[in-house]
N, C-alpha and C. Protein backbone atom coordinates (compact mmCIF):
# COMPACT_ATOMS: atom_id res chain seq x y z
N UNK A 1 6.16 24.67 36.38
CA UNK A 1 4.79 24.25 36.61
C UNK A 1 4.20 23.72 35.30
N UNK A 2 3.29 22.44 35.14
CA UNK A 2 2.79 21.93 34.11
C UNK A 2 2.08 23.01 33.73
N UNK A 3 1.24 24.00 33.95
CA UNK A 3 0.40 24.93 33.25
C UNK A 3 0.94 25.88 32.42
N UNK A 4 2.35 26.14 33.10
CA UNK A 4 3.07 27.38 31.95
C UNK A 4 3.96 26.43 30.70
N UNK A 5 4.26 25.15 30.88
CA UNK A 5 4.90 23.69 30.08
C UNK A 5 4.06 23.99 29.00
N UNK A 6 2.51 23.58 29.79
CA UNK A 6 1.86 23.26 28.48
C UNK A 6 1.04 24.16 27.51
N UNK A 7 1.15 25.51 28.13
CA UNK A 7 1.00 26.99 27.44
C UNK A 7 2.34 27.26 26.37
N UNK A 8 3.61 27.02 26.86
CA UNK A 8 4.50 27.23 26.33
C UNK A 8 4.84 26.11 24.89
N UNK A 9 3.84 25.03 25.24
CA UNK A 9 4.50 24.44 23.95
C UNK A 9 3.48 24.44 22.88
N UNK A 10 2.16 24.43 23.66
CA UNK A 10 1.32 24.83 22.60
C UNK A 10 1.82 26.05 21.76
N UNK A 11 2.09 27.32 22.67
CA UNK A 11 1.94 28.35 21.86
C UNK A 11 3.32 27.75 20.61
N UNK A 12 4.27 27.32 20.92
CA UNK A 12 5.22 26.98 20.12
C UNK A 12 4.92 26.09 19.10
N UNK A 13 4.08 25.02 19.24
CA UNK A 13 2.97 24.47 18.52
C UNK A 13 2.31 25.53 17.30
N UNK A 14 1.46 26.24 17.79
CA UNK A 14 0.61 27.09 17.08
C UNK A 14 1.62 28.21 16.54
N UNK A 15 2.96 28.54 16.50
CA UNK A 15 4.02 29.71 16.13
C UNK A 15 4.37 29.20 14.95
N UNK A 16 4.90 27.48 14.78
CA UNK A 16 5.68 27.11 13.81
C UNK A 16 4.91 26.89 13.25
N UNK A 17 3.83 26.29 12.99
CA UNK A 17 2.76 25.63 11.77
C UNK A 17 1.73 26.30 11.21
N UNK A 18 1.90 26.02 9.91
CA UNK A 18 1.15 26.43 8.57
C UNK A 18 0.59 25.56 8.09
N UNK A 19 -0.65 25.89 7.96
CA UNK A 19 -1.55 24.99 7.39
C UNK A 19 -2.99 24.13 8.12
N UNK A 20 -3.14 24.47 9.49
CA UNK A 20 -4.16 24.26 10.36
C UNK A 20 -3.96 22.81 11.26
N UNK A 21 -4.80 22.21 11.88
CA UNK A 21 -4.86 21.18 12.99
C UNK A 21 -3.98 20.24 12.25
N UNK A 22 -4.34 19.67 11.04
CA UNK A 22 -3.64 18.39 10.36
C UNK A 22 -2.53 18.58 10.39
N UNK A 23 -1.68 19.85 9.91
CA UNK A 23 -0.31 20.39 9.87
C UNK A 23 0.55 20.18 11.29
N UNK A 24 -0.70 20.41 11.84
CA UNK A 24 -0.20 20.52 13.75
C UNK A 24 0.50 19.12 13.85
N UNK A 25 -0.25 17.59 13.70
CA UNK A 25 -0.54 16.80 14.05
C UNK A 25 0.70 16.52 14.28
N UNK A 26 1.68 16.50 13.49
CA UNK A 26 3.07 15.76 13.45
C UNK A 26 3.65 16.25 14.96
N UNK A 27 3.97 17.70 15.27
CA UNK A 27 4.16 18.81 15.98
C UNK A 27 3.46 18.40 17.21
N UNK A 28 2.83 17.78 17.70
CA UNK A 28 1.68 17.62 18.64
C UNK A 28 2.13 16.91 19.14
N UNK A 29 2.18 15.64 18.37
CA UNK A 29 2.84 13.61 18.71
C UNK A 29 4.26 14.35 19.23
N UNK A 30 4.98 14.72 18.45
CA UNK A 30 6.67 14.75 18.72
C UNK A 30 6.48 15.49 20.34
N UNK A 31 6.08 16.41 19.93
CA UNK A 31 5.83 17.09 21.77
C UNK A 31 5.31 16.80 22.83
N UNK A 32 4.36 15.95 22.80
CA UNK A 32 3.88 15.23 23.83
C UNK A 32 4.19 13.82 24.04
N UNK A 33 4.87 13.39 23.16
CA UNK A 33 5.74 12.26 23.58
C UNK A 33 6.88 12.35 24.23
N UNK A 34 7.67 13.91 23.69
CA UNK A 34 8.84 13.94 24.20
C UNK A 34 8.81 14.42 26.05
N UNK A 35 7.81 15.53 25.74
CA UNK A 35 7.58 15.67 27.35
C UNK A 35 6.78 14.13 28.00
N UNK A 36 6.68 13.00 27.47
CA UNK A 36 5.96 12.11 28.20
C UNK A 36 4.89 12.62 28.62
N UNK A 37 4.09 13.04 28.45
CA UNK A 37 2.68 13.24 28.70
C UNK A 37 1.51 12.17 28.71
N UNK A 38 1.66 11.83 27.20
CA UNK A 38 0.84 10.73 26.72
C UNK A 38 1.13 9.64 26.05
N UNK A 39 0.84 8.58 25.93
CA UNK A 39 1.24 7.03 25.29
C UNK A 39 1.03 7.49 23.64
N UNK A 40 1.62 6.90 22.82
CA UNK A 40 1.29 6.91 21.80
C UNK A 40 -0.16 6.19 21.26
N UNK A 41 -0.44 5.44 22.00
CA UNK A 41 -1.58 5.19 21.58
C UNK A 41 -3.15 6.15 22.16
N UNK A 42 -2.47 6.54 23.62
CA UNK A 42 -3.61 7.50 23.61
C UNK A 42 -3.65 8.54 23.13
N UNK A 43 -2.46 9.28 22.45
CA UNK A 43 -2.60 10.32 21.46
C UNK A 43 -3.47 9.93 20.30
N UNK A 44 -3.63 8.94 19.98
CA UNK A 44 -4.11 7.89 18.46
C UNK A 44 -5.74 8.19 19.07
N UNK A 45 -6.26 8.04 20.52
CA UNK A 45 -7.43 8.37 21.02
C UNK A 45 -7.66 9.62 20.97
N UNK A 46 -6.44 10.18 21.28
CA UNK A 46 -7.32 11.98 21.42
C UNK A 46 -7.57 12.61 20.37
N UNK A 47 -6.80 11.95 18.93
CA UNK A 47 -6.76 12.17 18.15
C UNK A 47 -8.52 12.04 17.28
N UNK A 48 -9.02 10.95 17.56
CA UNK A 48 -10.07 10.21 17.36
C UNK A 48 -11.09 10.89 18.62
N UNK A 49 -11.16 11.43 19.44
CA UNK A 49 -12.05 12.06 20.33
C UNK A 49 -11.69 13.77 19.39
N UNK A 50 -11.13 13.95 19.39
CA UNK A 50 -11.04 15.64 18.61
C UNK A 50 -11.79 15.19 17.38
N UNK A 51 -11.35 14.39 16.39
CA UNK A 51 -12.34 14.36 15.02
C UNK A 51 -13.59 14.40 15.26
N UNK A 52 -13.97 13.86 16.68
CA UNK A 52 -15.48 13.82 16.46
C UNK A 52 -16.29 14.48 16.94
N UNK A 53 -15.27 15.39 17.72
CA UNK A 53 -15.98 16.83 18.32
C UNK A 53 -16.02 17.72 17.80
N UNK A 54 -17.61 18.64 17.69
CA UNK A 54 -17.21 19.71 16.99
C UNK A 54 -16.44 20.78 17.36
N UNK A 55 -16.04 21.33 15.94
CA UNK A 55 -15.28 22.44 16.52
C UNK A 55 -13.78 22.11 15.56
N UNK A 56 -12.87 23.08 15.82
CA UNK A 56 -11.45 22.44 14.85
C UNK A 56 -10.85 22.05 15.79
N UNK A 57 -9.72 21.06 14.60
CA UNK A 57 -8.76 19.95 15.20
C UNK A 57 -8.03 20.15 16.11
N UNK A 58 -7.53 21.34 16.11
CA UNK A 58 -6.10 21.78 16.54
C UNK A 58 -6.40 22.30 18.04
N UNK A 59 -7.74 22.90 17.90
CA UNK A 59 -8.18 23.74 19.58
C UNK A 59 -9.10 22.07 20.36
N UNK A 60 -9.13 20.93 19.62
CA UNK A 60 -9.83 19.90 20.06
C UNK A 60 -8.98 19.62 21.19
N UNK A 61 -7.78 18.99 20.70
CA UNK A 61 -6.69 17.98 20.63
C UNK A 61 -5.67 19.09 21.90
N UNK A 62 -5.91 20.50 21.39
CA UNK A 62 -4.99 21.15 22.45
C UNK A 62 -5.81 21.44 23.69
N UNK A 63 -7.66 21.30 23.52
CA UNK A 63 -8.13 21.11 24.72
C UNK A 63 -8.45 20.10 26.06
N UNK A 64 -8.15 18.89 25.14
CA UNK A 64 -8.29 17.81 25.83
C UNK A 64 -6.59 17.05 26.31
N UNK A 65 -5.74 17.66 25.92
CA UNK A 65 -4.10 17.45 26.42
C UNK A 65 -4.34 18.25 27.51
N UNK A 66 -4.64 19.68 27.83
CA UNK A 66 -4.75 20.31 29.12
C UNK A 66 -5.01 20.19 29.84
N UNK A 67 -6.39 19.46 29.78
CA UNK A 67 -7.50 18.74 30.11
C UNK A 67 -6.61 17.98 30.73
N UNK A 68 -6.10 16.92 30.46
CA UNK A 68 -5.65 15.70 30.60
C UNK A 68 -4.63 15.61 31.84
N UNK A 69 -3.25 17.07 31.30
CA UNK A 69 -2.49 17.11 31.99
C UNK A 69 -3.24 17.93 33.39
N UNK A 70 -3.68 18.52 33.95
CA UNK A 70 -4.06 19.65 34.82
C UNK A 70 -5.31 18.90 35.57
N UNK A 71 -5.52 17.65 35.17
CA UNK A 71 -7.17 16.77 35.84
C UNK A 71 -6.10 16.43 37.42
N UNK A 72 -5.01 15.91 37.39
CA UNK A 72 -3.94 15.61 38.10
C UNK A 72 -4.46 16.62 39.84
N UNK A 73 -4.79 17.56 39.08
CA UNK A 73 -4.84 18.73 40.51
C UNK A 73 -6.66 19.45 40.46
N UNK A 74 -7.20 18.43 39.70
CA UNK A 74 -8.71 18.26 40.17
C UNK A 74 -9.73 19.25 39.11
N UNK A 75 -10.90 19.04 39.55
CA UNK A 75 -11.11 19.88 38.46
C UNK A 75 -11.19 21.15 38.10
N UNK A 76 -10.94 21.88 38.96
CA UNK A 76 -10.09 23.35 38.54
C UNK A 76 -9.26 23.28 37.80
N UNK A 77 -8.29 22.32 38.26
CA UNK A 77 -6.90 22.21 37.53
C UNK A 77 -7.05 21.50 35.90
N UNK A 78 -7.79 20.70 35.97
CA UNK A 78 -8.22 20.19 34.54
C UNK A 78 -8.71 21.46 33.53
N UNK A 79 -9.70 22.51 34.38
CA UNK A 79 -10.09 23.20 33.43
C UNK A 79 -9.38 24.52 33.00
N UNK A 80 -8.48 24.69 34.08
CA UNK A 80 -7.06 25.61 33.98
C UNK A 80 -6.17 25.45 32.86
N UNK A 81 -5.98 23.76 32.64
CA UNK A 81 -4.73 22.94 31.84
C UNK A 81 -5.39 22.93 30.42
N UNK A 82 -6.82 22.74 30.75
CA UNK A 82 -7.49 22.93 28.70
C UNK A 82 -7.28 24.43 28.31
N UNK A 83 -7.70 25.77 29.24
CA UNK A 83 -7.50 27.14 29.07
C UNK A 83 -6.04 27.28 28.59
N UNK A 84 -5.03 27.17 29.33
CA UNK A 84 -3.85 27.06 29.10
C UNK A 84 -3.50 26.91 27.56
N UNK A 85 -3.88 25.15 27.41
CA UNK A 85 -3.48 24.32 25.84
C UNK A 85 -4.04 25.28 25.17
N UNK A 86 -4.98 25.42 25.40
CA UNK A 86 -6.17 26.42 23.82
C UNK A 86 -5.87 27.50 24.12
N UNK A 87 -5.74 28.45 24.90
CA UNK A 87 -4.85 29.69 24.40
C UNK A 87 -3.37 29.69 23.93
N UNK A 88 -2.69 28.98 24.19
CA UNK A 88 -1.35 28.85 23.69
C UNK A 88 -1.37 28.13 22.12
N UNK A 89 -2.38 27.48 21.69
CA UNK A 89 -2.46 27.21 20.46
C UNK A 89 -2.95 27.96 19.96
N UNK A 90 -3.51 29.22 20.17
CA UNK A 90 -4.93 29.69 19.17
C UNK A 90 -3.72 31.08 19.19
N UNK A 91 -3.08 31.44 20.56
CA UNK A 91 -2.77 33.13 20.22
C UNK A 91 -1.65 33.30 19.47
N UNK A 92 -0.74 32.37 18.92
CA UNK A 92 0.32 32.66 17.71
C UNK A 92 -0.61 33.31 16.33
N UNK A 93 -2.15 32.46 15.80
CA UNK A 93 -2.01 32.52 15.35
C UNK A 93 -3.35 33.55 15.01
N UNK A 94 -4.20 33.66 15.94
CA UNK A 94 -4.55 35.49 16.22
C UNK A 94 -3.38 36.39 16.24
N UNK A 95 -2.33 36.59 16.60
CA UNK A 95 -1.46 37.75 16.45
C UNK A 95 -1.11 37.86 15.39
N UNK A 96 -0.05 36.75 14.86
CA UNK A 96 0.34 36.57 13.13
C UNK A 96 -0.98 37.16 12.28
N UNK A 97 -2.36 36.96 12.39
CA UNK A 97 -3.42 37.53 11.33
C UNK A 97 -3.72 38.59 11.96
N UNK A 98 -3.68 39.19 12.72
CA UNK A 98 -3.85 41.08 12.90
C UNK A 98 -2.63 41.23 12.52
N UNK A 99 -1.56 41.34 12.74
CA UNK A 99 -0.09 41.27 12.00
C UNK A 99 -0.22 41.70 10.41
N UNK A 100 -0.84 40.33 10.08
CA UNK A 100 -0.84 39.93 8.41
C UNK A 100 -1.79 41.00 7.81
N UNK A 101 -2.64 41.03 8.48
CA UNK A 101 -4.15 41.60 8.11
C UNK A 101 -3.20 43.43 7.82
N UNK A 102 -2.76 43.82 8.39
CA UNK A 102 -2.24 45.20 8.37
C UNK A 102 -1.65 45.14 6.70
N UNK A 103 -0.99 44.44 6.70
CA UNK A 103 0.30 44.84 5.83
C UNK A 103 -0.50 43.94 4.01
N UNK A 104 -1.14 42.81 4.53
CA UNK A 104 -1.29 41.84 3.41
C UNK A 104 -1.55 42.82 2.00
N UNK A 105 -2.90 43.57 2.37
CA UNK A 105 -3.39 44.26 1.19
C UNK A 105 -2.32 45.03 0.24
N UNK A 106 -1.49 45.61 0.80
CA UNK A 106 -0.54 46.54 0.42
C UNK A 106 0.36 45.30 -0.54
N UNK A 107 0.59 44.05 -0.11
CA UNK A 107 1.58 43.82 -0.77
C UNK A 107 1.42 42.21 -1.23
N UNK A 108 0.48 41.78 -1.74
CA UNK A 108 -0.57 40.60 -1.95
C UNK A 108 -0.17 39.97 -2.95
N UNK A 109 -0.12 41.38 -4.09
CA UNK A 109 0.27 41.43 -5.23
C UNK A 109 1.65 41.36 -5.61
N UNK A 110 2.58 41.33 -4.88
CA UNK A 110 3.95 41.32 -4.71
C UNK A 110 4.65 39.48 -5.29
N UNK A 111 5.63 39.69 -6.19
CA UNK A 111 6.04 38.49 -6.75
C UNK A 111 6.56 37.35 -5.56
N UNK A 112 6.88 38.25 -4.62
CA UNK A 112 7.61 37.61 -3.40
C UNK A 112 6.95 37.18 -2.30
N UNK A 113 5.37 37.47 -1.78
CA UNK A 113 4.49 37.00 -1.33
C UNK A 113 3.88 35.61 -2.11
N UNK A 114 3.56 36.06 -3.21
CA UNK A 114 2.91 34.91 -4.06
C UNK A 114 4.07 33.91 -4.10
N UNK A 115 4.72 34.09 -4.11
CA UNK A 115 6.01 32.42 -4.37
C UNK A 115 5.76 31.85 -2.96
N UNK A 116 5.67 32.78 -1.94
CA UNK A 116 6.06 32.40 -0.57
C UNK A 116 4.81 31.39 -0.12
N UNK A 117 3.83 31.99 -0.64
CA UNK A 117 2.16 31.40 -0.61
C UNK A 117 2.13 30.03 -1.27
N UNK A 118 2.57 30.02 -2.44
CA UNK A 118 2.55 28.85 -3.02
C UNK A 118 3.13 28.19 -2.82
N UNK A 119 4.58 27.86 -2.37
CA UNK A 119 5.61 27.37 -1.85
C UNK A 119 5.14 26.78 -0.44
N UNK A 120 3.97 27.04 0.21
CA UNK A 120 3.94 26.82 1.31
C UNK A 120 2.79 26.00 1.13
N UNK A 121 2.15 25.32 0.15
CA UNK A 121 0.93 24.77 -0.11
C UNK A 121 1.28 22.93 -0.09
N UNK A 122 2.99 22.94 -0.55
CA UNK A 122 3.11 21.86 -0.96
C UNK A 122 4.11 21.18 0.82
N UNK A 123 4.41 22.27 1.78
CA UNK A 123 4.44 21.74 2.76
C UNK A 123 3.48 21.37 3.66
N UNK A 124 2.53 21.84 3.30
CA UNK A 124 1.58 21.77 4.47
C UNK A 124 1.11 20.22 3.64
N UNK A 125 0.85 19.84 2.42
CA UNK A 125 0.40 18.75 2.24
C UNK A 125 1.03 17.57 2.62
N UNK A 126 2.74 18.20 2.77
CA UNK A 126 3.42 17.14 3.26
C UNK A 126 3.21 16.75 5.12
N UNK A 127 3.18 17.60 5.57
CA UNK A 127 2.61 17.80 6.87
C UNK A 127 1.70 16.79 7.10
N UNK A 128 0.60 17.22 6.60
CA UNK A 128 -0.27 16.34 6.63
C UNK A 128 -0.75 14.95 6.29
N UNK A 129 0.13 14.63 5.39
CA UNK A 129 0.77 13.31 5.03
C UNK A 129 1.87 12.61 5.82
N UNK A 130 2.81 13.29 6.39
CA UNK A 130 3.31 12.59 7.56
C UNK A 130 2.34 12.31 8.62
N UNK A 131 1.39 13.10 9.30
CA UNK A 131 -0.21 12.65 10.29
C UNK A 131 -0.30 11.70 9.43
N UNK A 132 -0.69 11.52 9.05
CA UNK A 132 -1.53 10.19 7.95
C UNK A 132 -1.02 9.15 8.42
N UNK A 133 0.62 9.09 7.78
CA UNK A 133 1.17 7.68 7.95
C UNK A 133 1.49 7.52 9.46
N UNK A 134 1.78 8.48 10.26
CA UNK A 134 2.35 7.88 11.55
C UNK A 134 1.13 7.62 12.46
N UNK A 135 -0.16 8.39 11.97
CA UNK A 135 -1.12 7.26 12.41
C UNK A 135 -1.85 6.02 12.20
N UNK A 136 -1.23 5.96 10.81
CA UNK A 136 -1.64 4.35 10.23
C UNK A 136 -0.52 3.79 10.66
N UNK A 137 0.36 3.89 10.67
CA UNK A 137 1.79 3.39 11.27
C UNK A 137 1.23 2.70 13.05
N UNK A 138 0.42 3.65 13.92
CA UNK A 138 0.58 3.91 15.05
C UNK A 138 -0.74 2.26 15.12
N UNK A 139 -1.79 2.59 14.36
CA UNK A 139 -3.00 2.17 14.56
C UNK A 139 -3.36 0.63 13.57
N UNK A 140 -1.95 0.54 12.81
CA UNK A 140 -2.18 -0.51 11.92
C UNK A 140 -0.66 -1.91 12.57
N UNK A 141 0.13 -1.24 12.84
CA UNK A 141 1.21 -1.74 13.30
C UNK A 141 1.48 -1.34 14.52
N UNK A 142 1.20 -1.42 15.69
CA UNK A 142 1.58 -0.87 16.63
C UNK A 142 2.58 -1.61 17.78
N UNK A 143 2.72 -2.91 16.95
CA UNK A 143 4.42 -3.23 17.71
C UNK A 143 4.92 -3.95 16.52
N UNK A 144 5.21 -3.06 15.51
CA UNK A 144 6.24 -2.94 14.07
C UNK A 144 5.38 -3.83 12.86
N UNK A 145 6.07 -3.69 11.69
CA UNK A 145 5.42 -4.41 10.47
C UNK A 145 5.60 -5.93 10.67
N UNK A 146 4.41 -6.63 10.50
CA UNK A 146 3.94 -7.86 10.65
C UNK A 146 3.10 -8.01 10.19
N UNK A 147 2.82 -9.75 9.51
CA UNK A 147 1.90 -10.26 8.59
C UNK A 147 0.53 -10.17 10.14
N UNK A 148 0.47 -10.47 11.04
CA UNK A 148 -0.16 -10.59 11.76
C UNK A 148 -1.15 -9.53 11.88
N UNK A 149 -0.82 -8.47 11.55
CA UNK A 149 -2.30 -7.48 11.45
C UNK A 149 -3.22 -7.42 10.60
N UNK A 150 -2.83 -8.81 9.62
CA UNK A 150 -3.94 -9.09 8.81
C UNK A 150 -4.72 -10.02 9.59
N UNK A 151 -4.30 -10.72 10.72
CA UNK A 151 -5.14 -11.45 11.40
C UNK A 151 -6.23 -10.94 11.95
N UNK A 152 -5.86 -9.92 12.52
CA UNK A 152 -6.68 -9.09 13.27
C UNK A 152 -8.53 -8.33 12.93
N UNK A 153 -9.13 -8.81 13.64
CA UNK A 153 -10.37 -8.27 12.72
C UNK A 153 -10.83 -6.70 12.60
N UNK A 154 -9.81 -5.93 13.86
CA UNK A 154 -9.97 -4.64 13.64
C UNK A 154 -9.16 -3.75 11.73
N UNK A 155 -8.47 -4.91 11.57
CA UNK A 155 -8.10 -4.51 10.21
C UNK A 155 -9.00 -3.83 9.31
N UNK A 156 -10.04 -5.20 9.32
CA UNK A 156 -10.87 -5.51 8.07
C UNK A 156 -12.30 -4.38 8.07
N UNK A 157 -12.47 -4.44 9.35
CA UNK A 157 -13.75 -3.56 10.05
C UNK A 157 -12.94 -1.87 9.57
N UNK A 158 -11.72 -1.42 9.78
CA UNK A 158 -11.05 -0.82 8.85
C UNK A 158 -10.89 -0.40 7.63
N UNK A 159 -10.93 -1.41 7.03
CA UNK A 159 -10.87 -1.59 5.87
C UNK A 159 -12.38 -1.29 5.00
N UNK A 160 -13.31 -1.81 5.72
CA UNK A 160 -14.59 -1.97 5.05
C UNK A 160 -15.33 -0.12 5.67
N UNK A 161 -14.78 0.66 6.97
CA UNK A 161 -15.18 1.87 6.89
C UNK A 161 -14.23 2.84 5.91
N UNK A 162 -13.18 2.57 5.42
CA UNK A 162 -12.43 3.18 4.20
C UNK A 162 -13.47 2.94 2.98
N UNK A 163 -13.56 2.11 2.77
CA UNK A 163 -14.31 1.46 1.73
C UNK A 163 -15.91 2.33 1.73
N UNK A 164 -16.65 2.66 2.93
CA UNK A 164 -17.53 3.80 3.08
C UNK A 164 -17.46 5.00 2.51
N UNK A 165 -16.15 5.33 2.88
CA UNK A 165 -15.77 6.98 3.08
C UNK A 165 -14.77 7.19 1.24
N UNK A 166 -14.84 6.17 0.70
CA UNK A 166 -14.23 6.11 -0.68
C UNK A 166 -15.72 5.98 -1.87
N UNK A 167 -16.30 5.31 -1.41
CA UNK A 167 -17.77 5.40 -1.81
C UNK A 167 -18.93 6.82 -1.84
N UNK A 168 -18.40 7.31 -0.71
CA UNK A 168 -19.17 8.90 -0.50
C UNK A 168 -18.37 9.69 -1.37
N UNK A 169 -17.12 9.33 -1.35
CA UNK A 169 -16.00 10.76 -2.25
C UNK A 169 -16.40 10.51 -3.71
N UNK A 170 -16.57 8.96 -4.09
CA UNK A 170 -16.78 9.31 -5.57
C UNK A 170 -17.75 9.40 -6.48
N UNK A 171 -19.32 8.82 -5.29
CA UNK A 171 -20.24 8.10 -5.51
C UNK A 171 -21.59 9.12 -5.01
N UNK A 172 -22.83 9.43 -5.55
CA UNK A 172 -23.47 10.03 -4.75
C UNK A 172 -24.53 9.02 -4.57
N UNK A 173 -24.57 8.84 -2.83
CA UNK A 173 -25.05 7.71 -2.28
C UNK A 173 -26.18 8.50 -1.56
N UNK A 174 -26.95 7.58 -1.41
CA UNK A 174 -28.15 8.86 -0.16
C UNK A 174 -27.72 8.68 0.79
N UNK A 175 -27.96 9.52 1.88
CA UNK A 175 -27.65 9.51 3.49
C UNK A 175 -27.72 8.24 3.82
N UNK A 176 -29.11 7.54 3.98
CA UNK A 176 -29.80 6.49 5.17
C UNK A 176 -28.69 5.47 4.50
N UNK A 177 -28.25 5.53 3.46
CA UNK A 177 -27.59 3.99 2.89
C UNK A 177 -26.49 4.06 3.40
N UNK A 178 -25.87 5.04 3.44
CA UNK A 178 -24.47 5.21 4.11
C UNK A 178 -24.74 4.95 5.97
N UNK A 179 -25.48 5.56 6.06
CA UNK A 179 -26.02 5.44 7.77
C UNK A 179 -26.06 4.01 8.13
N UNK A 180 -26.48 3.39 7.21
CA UNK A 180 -26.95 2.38 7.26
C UNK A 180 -25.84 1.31 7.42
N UNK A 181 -25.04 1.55 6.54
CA UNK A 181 -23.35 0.75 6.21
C UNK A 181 -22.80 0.88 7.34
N UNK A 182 -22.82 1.95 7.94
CA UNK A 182 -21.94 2.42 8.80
C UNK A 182 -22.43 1.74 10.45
N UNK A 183 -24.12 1.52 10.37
CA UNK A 183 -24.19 0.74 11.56
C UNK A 183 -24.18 -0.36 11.47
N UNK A 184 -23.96 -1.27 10.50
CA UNK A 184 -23.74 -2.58 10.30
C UNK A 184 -21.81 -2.98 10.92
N UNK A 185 -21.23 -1.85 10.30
CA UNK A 185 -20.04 -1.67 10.67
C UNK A 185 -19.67 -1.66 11.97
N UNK A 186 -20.38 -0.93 12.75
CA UNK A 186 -20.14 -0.81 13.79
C UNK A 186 -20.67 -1.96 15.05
N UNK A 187 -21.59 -2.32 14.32
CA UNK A 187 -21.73 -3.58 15.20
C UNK A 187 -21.21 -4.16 14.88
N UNK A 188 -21.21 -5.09 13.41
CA UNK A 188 -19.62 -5.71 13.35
C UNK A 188 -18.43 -5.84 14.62
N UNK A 189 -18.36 -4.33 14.36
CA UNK A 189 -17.02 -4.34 14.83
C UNK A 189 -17.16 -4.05 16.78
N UNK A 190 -18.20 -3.73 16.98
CA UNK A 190 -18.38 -4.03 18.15
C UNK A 190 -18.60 -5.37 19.11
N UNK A 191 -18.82 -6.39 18.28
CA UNK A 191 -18.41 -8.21 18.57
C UNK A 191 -17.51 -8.63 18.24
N UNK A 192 -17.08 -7.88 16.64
CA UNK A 192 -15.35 -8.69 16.82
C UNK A 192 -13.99 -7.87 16.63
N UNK A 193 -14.29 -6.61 17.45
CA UNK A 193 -12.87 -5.99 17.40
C UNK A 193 -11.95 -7.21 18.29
N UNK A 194 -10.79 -7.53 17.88
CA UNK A 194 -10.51 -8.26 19.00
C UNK A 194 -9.78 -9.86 18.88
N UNK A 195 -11.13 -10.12 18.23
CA UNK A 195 -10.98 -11.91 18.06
C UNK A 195 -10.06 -12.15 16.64
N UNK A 196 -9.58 -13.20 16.67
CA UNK A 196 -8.83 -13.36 15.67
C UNK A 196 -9.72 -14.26 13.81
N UNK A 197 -8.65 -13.64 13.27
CA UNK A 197 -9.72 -14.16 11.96
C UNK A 197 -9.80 -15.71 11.21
């Protein structure tokens, strides 16, 4: 049955990964592509509907796959299939921290914890750097590397909200100016996602 599928891979999802939703991301794509669930590009959407909901990444993205899969058998079943995803992602890693929580204090201080801790800082960045590229990969090239996605005006409209969000990291800008950038942007890009340049 899709409800125990998609309990079972979440929770397997949420068992192997360290490091929170971003860490997930790689783990997420590979699994729901492989079960065919979702297109790669609408993962690239759910991906982009979870960022902008509040709440974290990982219970977003595993609520709206449930969601997704379980709508099939109405809306009971939709709201069965999000329960499902989000408990199977969330209870690996409630158990592992009552688990952890017992023993941590006692042994924190231990040479062999601390290596294990630190050692695990530089995977999770990698983690999260594979998300990165296979969604710029997914969202910049999405039928292989070609000069042609410079044609494209969703590039540039791209390009110029990077150019926002690089400005806030280094720059202290006031709110309304950034607000401001950002709806110019968006209309922009709401007339010419699309057309060619």
């Amino acid at each position: 049955m899709i409800f125990l599928t998609v309990f079972l891979t979440m929770f397997k999802i949420g068992l192997f990964t360290v490091g929170g939703g971003y860490a997930m991301l790689p783990f997420i794509q590979a699994e729901v592509l492989a079960h065919g669930w979702l297109s790669e590009e609408a993962i690239i959407n759910f991906i982009a509907v979870s960022e902008s909901t509040p709440g974290p990444f990982a219970i977003n993205i595993a609520t709206y796959i449930g969601s997704h899969l379980g709508s099939e058998y109405g809306v009971w079943g939709s709201l069965f299939g999000s329960t499902c995803a989000t408990l199977g992602v969330v209870l690996p890693s409630f158990i592992i921290i009552l688990i952890v929580a017992q023993f941590y204090e006692k042994f924190k201080t231990n040479k062999y914890v601390k290596g294990v801790m630190s050692g695990l800082r530089p995977a999770v960045v990698g983690l999260i750097g594979a998300a990165i590229i296979s969604m710029l990969i997914t969202v910049f090239f999405p039928e292989g590397i070609a000069l042609s996605v410079f044609k494209d005006m969703s590039f540039y409209i791209t390009l110029g909200t990077a150019a926002v969000m690089t400005l806030l990291a280094f720059k202290k800008v006031h709110p309304i100016i950034i607000i401001g950038i950002s709806a110019v942007i968006g209309i922009v890009a709401g007339y010419t996602i699309g057309l060619p340049v």
